[in-house]
Each structure stands twice: as C-alpha cells, then as structure tokens.
PDB file of N, CA and C in Angstrom:
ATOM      1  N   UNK A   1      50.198  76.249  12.962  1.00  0.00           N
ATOM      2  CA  UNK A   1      50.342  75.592  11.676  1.00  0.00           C
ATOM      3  C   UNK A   1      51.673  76.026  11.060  1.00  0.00           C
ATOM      4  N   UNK A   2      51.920  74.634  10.011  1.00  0.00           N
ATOM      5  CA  UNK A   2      53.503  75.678   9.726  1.00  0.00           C
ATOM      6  C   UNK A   2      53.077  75.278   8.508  1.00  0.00           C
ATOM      7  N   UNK A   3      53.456  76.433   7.541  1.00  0.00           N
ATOM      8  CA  UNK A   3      53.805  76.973   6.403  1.00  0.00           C
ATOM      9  C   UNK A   3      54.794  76.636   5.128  1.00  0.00           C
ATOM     10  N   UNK A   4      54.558  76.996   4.129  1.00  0.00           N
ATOM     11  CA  UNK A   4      56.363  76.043   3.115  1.00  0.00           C
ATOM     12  C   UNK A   4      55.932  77.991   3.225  1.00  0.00           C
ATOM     13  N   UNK A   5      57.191  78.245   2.289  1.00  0.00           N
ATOM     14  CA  UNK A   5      57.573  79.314   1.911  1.00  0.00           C
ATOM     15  C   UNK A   5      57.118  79.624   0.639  1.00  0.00           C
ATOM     16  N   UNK A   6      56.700  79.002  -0.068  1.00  0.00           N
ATOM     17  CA  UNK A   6      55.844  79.248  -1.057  1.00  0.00           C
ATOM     18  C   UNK A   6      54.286  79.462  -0.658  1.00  0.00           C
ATOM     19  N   UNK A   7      54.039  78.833   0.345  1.00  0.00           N
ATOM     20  CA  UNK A   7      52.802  79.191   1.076  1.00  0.00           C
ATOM     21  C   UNK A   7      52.697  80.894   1.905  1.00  0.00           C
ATOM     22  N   UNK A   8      53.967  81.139   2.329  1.00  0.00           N
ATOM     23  CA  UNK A   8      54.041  82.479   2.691  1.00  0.00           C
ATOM     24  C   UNK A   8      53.767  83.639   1.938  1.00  0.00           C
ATOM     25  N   UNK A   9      54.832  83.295   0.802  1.00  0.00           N
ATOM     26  CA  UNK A   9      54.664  84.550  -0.434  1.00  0.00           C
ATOM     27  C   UNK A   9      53.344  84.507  -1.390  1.00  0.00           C
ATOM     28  N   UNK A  10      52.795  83.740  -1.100  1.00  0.00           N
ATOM     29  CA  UNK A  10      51.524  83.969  -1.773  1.00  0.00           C
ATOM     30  C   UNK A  10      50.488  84.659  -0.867  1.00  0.00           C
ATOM     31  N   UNK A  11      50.370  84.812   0.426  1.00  0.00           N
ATOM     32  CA  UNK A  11      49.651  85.252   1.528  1.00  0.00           C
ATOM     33  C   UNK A  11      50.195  86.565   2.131  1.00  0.00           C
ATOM     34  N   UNK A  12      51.731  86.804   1.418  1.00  0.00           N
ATOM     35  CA  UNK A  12      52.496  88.044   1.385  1.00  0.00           C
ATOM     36  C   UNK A  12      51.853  88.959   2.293  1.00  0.00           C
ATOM     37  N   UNK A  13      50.726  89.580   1.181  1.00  0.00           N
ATOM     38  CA  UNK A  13      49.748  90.856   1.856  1.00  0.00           C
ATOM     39  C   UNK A  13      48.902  90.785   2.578  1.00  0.00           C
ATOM     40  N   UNK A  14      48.739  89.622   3.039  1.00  0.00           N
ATOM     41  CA  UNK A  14      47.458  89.512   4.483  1.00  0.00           C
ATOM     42  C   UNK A  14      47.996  89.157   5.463  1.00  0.00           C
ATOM     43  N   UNK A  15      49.352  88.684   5.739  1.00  0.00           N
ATOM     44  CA  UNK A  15      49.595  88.484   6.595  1.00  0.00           C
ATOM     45  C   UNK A  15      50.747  89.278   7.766  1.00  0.00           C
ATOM     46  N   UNK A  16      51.241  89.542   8.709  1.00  0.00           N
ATOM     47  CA  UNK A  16      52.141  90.220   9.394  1.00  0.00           C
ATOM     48  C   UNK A  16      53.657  89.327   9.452  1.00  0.00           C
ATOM     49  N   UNK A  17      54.608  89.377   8.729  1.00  0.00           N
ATOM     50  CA  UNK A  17      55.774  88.358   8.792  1.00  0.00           C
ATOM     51  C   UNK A  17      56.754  89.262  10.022  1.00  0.00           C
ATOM     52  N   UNK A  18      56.967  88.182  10.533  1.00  0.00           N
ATOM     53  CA  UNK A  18      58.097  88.677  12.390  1.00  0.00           C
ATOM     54  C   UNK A  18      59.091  88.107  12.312  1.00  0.00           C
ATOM     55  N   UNK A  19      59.940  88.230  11.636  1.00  0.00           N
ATOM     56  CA  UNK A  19      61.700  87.879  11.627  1.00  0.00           C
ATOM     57  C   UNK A  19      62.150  87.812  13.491  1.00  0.00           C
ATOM     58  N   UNK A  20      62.600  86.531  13.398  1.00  0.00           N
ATOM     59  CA  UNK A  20      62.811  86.729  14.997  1.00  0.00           C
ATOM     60  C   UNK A  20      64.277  86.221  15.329  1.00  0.00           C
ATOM     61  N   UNK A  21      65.134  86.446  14.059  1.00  0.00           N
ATOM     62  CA  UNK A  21      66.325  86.330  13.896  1.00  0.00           C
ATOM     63  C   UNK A  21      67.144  87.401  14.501  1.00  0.00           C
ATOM     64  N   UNK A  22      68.493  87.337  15.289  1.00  0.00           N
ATOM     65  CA  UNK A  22      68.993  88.103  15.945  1.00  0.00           C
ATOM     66  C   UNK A  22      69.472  89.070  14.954  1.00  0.00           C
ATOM     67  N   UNK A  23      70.033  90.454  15.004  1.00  0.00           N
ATOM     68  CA  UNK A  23      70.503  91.710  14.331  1.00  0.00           C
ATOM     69  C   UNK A  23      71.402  91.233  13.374  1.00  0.00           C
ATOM     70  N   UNK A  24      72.323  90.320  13.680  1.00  0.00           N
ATOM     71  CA  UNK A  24      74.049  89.752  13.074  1.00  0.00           C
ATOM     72  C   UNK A  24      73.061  89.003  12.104  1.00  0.00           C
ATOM     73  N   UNK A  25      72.122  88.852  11.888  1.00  0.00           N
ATOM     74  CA  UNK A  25      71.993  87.581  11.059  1.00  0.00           C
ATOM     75  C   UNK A  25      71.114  87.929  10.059  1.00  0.00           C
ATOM     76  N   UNK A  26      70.667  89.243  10.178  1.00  0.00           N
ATOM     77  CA  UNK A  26      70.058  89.729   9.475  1.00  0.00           C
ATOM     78  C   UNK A  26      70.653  90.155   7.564  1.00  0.00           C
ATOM     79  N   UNK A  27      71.715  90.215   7.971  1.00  0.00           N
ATOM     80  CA  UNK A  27      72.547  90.513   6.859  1.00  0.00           C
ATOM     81  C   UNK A  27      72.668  89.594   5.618  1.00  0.00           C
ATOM     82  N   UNK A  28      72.039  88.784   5.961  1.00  0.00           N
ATOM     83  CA  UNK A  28      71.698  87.317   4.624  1.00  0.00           C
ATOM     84  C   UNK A  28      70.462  87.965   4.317  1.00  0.00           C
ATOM     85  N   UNK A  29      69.764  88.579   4.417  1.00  0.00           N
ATOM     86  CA  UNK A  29      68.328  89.217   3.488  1.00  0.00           C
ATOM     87  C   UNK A  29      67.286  88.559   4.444  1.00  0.00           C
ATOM     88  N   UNK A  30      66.359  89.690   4.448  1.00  0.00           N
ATOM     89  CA  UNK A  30      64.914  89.420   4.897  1.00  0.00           C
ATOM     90  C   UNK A  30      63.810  89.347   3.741  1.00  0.00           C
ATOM     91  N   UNK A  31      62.862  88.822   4.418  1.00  0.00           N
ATOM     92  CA  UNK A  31      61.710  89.010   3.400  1.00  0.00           C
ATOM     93  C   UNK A  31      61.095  90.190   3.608  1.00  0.00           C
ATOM     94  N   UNK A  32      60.961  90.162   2.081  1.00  0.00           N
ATOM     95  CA  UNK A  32      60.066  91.609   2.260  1.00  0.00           C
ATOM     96  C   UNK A  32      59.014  92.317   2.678  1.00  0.00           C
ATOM     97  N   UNK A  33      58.965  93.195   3.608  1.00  0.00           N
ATOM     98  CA  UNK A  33      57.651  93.217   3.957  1.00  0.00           C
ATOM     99  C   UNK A  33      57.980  92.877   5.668  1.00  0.00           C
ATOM    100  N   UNK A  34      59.135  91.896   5.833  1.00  0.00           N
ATOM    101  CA  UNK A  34      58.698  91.400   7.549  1.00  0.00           C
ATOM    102  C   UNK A  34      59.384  92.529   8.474  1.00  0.00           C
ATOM    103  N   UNK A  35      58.627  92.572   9.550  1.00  0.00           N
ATOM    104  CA  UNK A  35      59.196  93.533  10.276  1.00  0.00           C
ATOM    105  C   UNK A  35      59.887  92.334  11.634  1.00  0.00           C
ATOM    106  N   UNK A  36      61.515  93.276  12.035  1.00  0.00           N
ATOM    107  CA  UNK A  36      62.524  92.222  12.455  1.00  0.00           C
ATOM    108  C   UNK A  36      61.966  92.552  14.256  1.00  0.00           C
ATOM    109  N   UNK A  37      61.843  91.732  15.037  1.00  0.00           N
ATOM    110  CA  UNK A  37      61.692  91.298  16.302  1.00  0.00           C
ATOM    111  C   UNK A  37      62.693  90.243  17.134  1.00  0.00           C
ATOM    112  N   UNK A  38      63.770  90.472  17.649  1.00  0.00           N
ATOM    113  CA  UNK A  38      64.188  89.107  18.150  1.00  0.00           C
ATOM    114  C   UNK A  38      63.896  88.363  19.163  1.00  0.00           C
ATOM    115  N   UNK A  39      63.480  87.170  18.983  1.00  0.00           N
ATOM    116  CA  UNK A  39      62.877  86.140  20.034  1.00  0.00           C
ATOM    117  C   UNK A  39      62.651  86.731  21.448  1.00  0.00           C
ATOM    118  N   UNK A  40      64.088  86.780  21.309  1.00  0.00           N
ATOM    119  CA  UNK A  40      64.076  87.204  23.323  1.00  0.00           C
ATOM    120  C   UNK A  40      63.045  88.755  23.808  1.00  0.00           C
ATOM    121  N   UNK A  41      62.642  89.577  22.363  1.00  0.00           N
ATOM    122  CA  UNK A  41      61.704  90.701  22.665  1.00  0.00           C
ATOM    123  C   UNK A  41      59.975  90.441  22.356  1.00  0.00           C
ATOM    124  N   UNK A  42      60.307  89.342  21.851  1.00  0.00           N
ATOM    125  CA  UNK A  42      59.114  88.972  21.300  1.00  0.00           C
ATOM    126  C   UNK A  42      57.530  89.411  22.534  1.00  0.00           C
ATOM    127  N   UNK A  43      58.007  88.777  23.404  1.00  0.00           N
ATOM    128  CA  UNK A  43      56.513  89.597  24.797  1.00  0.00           C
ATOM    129  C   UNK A  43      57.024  90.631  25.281  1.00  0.00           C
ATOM    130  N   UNK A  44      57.926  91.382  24.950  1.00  0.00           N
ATOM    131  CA  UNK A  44      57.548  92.593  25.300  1.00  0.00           C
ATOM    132  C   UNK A  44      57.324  93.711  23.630  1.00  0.00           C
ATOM    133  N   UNK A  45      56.950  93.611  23.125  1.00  0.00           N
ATOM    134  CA  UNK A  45      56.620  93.616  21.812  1.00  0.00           C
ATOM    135  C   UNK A  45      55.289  93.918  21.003  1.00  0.00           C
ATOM    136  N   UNK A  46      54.386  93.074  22.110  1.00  0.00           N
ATOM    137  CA  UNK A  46      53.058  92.527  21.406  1.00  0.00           C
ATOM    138  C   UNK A  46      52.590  93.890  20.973  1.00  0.00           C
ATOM    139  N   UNK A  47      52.403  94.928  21.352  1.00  0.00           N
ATOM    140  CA  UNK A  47      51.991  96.144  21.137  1.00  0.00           C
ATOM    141  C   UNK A  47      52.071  96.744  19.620  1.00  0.00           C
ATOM    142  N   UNK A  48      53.609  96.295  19.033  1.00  0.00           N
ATOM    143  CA  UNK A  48      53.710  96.395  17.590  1.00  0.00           C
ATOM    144  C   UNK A  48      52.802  95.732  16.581  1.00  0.00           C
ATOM    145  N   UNK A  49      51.991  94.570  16.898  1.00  0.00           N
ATOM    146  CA  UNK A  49      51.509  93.904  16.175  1.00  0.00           C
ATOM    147  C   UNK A  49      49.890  94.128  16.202  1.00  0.00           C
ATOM    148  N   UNK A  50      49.078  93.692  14.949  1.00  0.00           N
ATOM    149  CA  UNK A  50      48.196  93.842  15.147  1.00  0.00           C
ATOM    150  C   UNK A  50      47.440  92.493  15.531  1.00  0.00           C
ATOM    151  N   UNK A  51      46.187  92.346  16.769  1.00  0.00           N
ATOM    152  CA  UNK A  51      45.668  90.920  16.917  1.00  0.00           C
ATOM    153  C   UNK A  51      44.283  90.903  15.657  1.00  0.00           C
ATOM    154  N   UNK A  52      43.875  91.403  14.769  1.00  0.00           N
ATOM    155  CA  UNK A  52      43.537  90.804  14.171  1.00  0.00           C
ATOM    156  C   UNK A  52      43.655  90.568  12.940  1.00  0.00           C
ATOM    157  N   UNK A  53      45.061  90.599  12.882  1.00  0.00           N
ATOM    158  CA  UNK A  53      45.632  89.749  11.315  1.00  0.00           C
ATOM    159  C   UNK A  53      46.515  88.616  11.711  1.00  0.00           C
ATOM    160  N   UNK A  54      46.279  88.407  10.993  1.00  0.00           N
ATOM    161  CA  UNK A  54      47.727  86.479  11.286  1.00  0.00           C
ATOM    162  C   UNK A  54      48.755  87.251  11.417  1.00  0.00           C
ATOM    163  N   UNK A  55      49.534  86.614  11.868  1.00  0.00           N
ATOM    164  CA  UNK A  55      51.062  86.576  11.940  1.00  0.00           C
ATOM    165  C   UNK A  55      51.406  85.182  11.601  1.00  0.00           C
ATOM    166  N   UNK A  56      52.906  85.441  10.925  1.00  0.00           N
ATOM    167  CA  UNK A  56      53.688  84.449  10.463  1.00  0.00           C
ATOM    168  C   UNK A  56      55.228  85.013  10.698  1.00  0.00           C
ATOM    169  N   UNK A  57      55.490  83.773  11.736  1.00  0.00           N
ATOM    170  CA  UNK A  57      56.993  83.469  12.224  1.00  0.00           C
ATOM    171  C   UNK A  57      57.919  83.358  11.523  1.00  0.00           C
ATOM    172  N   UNK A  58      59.267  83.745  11.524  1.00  0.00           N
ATOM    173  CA  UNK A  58      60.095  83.687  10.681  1.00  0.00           C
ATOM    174  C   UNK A  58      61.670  83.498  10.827  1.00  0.00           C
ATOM    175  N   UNK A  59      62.055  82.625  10.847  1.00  0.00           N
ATOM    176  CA  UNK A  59      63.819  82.310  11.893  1.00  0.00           C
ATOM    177  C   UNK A  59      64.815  81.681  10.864  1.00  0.00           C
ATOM    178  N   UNK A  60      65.706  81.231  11.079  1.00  0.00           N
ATOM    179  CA  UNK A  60      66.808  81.064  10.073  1.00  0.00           C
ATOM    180  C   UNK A  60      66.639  79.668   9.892  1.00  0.00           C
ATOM    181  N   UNK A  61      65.787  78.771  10.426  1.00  0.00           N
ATOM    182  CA  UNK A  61      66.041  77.605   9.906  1.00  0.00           C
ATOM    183  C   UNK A  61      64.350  76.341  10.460  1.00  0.00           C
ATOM    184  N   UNK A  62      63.690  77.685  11.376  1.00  0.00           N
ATOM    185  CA  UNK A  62      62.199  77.258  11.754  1.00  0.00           C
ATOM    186  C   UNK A  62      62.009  77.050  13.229  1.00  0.00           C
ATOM    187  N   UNK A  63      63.294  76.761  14.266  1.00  0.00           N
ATOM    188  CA  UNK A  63      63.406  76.370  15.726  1.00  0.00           C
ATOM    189  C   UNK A  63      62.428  77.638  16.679  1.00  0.00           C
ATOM    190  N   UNK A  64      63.704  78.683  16.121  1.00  0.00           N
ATOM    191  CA  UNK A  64      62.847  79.655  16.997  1.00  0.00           C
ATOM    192  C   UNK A  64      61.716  79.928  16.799  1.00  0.00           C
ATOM    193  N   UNK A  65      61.317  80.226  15.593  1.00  0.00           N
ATOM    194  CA  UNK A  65      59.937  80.879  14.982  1.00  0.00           C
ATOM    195  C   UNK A  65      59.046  79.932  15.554  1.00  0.00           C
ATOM    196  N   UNK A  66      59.239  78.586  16.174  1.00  0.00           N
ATOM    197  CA  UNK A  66      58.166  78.102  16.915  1.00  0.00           C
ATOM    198  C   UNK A  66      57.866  78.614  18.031  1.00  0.00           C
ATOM    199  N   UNK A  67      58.977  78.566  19.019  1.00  0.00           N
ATOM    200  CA  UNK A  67      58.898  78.954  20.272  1.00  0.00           C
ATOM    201  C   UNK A  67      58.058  80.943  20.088  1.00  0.00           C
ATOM    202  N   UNK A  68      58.285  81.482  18.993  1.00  0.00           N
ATOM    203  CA  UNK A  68      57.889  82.544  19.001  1.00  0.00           C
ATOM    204  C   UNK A  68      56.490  82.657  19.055  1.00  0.00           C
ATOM    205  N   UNK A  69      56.022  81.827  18.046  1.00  0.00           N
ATOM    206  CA  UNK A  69      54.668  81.534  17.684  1.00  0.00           C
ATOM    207  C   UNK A  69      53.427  81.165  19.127  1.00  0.00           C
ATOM    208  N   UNK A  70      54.582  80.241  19.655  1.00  0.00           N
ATOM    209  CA  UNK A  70      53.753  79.940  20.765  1.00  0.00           C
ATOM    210  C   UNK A  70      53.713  81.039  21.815  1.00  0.00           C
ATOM    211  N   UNK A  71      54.326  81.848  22.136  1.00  0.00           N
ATOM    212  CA  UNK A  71      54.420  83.273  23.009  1.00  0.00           C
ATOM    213  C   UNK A  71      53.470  84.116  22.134  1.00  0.00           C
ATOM    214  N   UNK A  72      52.993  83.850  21.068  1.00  0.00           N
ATOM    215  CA  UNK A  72      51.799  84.777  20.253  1.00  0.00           C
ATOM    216  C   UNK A  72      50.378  84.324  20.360  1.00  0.00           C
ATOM    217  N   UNK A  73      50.642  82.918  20.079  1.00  0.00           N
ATOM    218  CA  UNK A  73      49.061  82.508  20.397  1.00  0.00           C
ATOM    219  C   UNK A  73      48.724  82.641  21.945  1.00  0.00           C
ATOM    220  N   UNK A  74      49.722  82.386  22.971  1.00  0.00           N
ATOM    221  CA  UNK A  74      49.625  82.388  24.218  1.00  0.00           C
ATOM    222  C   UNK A  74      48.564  83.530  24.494  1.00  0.00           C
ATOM    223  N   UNK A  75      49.323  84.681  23.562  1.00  0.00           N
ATOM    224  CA  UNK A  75      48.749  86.139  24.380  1.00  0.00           C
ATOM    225  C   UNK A  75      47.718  86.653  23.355  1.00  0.00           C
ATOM    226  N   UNK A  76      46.956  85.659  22.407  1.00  0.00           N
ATOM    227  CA  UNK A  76      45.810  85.480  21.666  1.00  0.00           C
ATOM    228  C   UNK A  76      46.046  86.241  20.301  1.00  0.00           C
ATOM    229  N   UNK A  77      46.998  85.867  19.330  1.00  0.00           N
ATOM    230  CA  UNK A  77      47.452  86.356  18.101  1.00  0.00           C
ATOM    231  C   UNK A  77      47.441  84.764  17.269  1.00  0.00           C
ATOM    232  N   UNK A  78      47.199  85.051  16.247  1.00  0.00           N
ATOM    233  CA  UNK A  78      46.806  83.560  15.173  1.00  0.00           C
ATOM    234  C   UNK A  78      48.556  84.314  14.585  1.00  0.00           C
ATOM    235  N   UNK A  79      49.457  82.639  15.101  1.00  0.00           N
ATOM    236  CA  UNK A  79      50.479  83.251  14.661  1.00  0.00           C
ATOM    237  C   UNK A  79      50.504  81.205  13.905  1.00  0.00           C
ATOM    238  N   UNK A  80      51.606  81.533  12.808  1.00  0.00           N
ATOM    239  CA  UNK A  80      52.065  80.022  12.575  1.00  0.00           C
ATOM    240  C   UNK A  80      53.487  80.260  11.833  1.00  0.00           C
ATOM    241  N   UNK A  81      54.342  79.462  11.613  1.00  0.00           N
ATOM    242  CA  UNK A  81      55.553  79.432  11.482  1.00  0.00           C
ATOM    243  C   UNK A  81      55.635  79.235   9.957  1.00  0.00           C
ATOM    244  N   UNK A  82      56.938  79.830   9.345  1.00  0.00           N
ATOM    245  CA  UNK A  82      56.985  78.787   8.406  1.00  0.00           C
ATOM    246  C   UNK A  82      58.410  77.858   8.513  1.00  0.00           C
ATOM    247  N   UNK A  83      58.437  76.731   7.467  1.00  0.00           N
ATOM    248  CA  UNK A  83      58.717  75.522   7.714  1.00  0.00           C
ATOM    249  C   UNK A  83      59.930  75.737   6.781  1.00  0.00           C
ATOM    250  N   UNK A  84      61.743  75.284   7.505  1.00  0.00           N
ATOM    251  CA  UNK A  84      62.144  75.818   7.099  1.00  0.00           C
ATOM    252  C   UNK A  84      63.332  77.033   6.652  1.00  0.00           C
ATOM    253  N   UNK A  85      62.505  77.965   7.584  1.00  0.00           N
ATOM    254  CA  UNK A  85      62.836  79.402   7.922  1.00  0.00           C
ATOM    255  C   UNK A  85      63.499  79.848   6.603  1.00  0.00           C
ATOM    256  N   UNK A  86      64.617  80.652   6.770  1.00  0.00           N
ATOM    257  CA  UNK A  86      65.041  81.815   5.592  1.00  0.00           C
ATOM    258  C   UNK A  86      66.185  80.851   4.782  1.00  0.00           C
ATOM    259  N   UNK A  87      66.448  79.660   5.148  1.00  0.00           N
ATOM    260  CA  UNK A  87      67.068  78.689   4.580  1.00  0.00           C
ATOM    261  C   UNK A  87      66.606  78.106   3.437  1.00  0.00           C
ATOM    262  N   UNK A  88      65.184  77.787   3.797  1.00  0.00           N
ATOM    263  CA  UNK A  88      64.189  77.120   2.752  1.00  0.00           C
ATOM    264  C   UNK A  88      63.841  78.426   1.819  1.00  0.00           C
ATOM    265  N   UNK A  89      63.569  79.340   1.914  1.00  0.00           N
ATOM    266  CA  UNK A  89      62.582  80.572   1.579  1.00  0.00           C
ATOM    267  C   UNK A  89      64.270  80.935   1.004  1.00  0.00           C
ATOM    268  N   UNK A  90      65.700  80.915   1.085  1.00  0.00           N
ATOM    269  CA  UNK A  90      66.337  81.564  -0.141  1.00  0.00           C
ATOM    270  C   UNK A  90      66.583  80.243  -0.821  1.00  0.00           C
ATOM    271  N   UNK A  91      66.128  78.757  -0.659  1.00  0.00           N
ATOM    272  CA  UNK A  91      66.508  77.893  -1.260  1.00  0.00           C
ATOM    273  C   UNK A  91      65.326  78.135  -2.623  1.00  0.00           C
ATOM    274  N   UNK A  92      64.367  78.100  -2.189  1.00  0.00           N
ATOM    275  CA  UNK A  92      63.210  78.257  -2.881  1.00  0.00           C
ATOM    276  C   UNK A  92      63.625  79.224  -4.228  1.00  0.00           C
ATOM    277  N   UNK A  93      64.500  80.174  -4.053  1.00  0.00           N
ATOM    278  CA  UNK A  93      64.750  81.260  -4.531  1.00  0.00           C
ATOM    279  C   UNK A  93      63.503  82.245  -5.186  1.00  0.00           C
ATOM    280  N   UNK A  94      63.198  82.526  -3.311  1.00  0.00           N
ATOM    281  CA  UNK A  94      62.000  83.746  -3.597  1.00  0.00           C
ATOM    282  C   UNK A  94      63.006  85.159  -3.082  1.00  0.00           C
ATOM    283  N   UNK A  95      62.008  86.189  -3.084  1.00  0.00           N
ATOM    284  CA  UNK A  95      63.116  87.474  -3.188  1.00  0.00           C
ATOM    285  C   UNK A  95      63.282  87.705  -2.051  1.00  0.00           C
ATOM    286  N   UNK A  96      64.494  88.275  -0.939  1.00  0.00           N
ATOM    287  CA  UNK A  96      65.165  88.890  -0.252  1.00  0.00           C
ATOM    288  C   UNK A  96      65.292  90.305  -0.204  1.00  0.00           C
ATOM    289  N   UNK A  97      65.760  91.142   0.722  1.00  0.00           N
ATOM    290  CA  UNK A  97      65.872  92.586   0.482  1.00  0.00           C
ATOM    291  C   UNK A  97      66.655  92.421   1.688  1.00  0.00           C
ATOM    292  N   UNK A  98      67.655  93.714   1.916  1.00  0.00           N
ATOM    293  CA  UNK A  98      68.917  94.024   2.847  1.00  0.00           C
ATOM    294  C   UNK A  98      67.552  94.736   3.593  1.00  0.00           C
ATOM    295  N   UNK A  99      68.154  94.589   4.953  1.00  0.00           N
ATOM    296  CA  UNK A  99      67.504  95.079   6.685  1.00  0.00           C
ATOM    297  C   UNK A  99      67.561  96.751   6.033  1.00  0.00           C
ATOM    298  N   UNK A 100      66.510  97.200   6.475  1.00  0.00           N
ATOM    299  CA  UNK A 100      66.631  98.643   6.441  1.00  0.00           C
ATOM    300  C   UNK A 100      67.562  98.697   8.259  1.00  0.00           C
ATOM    301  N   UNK A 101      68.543 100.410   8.124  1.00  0.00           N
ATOM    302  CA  UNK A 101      69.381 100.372   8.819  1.00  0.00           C
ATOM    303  C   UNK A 101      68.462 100.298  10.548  1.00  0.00           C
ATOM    304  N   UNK A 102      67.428 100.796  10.679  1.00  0.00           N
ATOM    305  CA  UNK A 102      66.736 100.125  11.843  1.00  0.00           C
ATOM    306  C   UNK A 102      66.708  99.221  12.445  1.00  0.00           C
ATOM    307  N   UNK A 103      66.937  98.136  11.686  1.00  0.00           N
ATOM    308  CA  UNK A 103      66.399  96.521  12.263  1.00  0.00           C
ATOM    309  C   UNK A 103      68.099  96.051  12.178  1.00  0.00           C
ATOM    310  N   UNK A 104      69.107  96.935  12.315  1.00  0.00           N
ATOM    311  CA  UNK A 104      70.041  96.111  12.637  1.00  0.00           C
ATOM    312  C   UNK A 104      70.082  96.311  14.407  1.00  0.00           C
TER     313      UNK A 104
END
C-alpha cells in the first residue's frame, strides 16, 4: 500500500520508517525517527528490523522505496511505501532532521 506523507506522520510511532536513499543524499534531511538502509543492503539487513511491526519505505521521490518494499514483504515484513518520497514529505512541509553522523 502506498501512503501520502501526511499519512506517515500521523502513524510516526507505530511504525518502522527505512530511508533507502543512498549516504550523498541524505544531506537534504530525514525523517525523524527513520533509520537509513540503502536499497542495494536492504536483504542483507532484514535482521535490523522488526517482523512484527509495519514498516514504511522511504526514497527521494517513491521509485525505490517500492522495489524495497517488495524485498520486505517477499521475506514476510508488512512493509508499504510512501507516495512521493522525501520530495512530497518536505513539500508537505513536515519536519526533517540532519543524518546522525552514522547513517552517512
């Protein structure tokens, strides 16, 4: 299922948000709260996440965060995208926060 970004931040705290935006791109602000994964680590990964909370996908413009999503449900995680990505979600003008120095 995909998501608006106003649908995200209201579900904020129940859900697991997976930035699957590469390191360089991180520097336009994440949402808060998501922990950063990039696509290409995404299955080898699964271990970070928990399977029984949702996950919600998260990419710069919605492309990847599909393909991510589907490598989550594959390996039995309720994942859905939102619609969009960090384009819509700073258009929206909901809040951002700089990468802690880890997730670069």
């Amino acid at each position: 299922m995909e998501l608006t970004p106003r649908q995200v931040f209201d579900r904020i705290d129940s859900v697991q948000l997976v930035d699957v935006r590469e390191a360089e791109e991180l520097s336009d602000g994440m949402i808060p709260g998501a922990q950063h994964i990039a696509l290409g680590f995404v299955p080898y990964r699964y271990e970070e996440l928990d399977r029984s909370r949702p996950v919600v996908v998260v990419c710069r413009s919605g492309r990847r965060s599909a393909a991510a999503a589907d490598h989550l449900v594959h390996a039995g995680f309720m994942a859905d995208t939102m619609a969009g990505g960090m384009i819509e979600w700073q258009a929206t003008g909901l809040p951002v926060v700089a990468p802690l120095p880890h997730q670069n």
